[in-house]
C-alpha atoms as a PDB file:
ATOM      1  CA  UNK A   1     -18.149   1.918  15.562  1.00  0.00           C
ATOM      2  CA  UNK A   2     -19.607   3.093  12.309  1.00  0.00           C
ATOM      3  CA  UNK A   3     -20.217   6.983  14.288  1.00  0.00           C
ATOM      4  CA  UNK A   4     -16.438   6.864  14.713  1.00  0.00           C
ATOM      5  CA  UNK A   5     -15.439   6.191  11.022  1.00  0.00           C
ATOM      6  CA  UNK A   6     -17.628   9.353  10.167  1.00  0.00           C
ATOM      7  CA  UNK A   7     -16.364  11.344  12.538  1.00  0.00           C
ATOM      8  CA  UNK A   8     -12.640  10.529  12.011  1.00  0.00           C
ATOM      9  CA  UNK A   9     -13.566  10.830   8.146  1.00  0.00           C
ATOM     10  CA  UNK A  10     -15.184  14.264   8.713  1.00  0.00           C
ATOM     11  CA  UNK A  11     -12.316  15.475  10.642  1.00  0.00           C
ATOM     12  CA  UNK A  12      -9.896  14.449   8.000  1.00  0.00           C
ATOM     13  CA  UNK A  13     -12.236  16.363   5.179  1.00  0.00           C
ATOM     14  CA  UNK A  14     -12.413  19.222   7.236  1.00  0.00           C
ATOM     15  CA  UNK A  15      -8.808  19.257   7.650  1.00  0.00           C
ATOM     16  CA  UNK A  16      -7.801  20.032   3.835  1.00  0.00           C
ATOM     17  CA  UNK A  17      -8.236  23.247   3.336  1.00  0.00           C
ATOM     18  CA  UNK A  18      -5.857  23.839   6.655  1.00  0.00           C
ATOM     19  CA  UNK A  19      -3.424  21.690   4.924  1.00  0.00           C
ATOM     20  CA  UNK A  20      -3.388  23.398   1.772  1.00  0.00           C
ATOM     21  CA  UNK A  21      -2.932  26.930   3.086  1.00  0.00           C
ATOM     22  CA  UNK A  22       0.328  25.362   5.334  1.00  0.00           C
ATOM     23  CA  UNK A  23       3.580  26.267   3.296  1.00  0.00           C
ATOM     24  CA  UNK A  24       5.527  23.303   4.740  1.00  0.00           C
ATOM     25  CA  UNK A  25       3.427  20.384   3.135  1.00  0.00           C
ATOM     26  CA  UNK A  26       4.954  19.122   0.137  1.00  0.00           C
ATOM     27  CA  UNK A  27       3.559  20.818  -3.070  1.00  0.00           C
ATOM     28  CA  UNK A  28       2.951  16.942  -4.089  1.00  0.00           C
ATOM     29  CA  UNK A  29       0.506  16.321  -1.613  1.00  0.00           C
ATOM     30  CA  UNK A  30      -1.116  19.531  -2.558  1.00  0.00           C
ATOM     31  CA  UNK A  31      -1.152  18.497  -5.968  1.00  0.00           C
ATOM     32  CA  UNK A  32      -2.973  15.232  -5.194  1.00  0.00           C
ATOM     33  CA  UNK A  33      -6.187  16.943  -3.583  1.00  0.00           C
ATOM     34  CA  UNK A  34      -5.883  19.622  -6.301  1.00  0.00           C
ATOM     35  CA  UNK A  35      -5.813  16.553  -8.787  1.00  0.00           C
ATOM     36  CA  UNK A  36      -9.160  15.244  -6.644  1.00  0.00           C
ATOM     37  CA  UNK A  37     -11.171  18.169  -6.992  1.00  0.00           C
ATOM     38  CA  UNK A  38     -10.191  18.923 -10.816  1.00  0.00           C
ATOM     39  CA  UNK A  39     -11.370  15.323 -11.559  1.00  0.00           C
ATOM     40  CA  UNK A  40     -14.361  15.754  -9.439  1.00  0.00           C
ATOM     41  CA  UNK A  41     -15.631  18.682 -11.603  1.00  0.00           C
ATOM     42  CA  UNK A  42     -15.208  17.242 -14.783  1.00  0.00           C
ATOM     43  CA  UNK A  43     -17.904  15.619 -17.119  1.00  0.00           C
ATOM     44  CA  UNK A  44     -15.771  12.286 -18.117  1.00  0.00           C
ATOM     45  CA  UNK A  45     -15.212   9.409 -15.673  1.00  0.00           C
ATOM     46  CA  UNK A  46     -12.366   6.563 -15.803  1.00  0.00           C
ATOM     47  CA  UNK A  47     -15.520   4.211 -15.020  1.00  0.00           C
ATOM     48  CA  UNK A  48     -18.277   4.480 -17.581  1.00  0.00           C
ATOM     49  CA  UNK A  49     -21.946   4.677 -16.285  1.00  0.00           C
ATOM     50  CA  UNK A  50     -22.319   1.910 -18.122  1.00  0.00           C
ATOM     51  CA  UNK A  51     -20.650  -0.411 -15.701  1.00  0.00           C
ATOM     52  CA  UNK A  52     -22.463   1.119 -12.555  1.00  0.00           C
ATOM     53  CA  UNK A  53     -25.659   3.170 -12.669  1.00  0.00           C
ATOM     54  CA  UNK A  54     -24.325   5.412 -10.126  1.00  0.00           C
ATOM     55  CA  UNK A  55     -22.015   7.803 -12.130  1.00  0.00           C
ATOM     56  CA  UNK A  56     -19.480   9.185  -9.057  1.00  0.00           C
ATOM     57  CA  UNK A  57     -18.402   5.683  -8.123  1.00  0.00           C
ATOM     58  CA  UNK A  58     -14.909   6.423  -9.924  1.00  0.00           C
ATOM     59  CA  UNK A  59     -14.868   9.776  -7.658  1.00  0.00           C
ATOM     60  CA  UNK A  60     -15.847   8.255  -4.215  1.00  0.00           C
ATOM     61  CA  UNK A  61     -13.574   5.567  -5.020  1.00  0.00           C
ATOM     62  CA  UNK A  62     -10.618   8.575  -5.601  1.00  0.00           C
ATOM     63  CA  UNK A  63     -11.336  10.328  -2.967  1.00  0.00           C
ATOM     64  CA  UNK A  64     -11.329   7.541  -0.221  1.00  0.00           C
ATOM     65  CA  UNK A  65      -7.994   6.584  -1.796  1.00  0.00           C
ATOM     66  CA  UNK A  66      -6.481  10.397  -1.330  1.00  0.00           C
ATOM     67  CA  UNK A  67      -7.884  10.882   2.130  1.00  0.00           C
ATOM     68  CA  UNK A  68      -6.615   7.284   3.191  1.00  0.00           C
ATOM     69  CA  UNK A  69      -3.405   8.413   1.016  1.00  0.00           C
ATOM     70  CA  UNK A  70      -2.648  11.639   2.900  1.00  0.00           C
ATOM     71  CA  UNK A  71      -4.526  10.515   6.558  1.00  0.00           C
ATOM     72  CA  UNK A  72      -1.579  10.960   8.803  1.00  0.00           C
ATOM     73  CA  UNK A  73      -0.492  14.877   7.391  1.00  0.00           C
ATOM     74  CA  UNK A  74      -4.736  15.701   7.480  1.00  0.00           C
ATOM     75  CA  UNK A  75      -4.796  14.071  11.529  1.00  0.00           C
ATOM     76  CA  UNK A  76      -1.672  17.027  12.167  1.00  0.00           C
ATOM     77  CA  UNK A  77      -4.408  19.444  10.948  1.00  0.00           C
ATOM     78  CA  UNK A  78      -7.454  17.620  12.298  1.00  0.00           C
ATOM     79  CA  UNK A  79      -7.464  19.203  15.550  1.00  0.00           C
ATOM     80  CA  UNK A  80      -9.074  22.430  17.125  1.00  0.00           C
ATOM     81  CA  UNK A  81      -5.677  23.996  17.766  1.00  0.00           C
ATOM     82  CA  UNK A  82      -4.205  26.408  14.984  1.00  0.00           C
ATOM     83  CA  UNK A  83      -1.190  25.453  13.808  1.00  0.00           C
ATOM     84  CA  UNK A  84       0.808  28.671  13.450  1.00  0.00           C
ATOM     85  CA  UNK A  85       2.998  29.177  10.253  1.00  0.00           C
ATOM     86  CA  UNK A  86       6.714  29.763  11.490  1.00  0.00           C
ATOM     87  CA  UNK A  87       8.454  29.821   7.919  1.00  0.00           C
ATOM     88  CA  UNK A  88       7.849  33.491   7.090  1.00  0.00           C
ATOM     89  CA  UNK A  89       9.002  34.499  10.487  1.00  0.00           C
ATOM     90  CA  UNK A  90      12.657  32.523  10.838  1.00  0.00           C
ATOM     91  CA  UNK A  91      13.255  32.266   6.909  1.00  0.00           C
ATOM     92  CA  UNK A  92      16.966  32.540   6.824  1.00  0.00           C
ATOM     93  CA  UNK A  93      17.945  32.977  10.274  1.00  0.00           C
ATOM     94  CA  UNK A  94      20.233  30.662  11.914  1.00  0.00           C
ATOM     95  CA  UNK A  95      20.783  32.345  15.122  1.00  0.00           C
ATOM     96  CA  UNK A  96      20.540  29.766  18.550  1.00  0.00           C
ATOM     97  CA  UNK A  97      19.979  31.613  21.436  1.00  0.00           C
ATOM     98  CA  UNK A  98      19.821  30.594  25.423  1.00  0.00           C
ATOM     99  CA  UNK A  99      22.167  27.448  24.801  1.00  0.00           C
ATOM    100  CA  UNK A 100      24.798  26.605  26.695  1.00  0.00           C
ATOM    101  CA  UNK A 101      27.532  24.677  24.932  1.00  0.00           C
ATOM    102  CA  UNK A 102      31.403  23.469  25.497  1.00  0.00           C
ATOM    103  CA  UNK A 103      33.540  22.982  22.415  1.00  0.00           C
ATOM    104  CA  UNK A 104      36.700  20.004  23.402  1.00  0.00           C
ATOM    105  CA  UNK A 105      39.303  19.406  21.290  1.00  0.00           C
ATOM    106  CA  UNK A 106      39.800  15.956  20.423  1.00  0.00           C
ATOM    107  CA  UNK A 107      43.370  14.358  21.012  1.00  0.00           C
ATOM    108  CA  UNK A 108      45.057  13.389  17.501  1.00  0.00           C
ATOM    109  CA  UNK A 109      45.353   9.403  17.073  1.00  0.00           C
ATOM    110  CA  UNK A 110      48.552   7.952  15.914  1.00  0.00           C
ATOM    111  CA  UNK A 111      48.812   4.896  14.772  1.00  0.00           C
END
């Protein structure tokens, strides 16, 4: 049981960098792992050492919050598959092709 929690958790922390590079995710959610790894470099901590002896309990505590935060966009990128980036190539076109449609007119109401 504990194998699969790694393994799931692995995925997900191997799936970030994917999801950052994707121009559809939200810049928000972008912003959030950005905001992770900014607070992960720097010197001060919202918990002082002096409460735990361990110094990057504030940051594992962050981090398990953004990647529980953001788990079901990092399990779209979690796979082996590449996801390929179709907003360059149909930017602005609104063309349907290979569809067959009937247009009816509908009969006025009276009342």
């Amino acid at each position: 049981m504990h194998f699969l929690a790694f393994n799931i958790l692995g995925r997900r922390i191997r799936a970030i960098p994917r999801m950052l590079r994707d121009k559809t995710v939200p810049k928000r959610k972008k912003a959030l792992v950005i905001f992770g790894i900014v607070y992960l470099l720097l010197p001060f901590d919202i918990i002082p050492a002096v409460l735990f002896p361990v110094s990057f309990v504030d940051d594992l505590i962050l981090w398990i919050w953004i990647i529980w935060y953001l788990r079901e966009e990092l399990d779209k990128y979690s796979g082996n598959e590449k996801r390929e980036d179709l907003s360059r190539k149909y930017r602005g076109k609104t063309i349907i092709r290979d569809v067959e449609f009937e247009i009816k007119d509908e009969p006025d109401k009276k009342t």
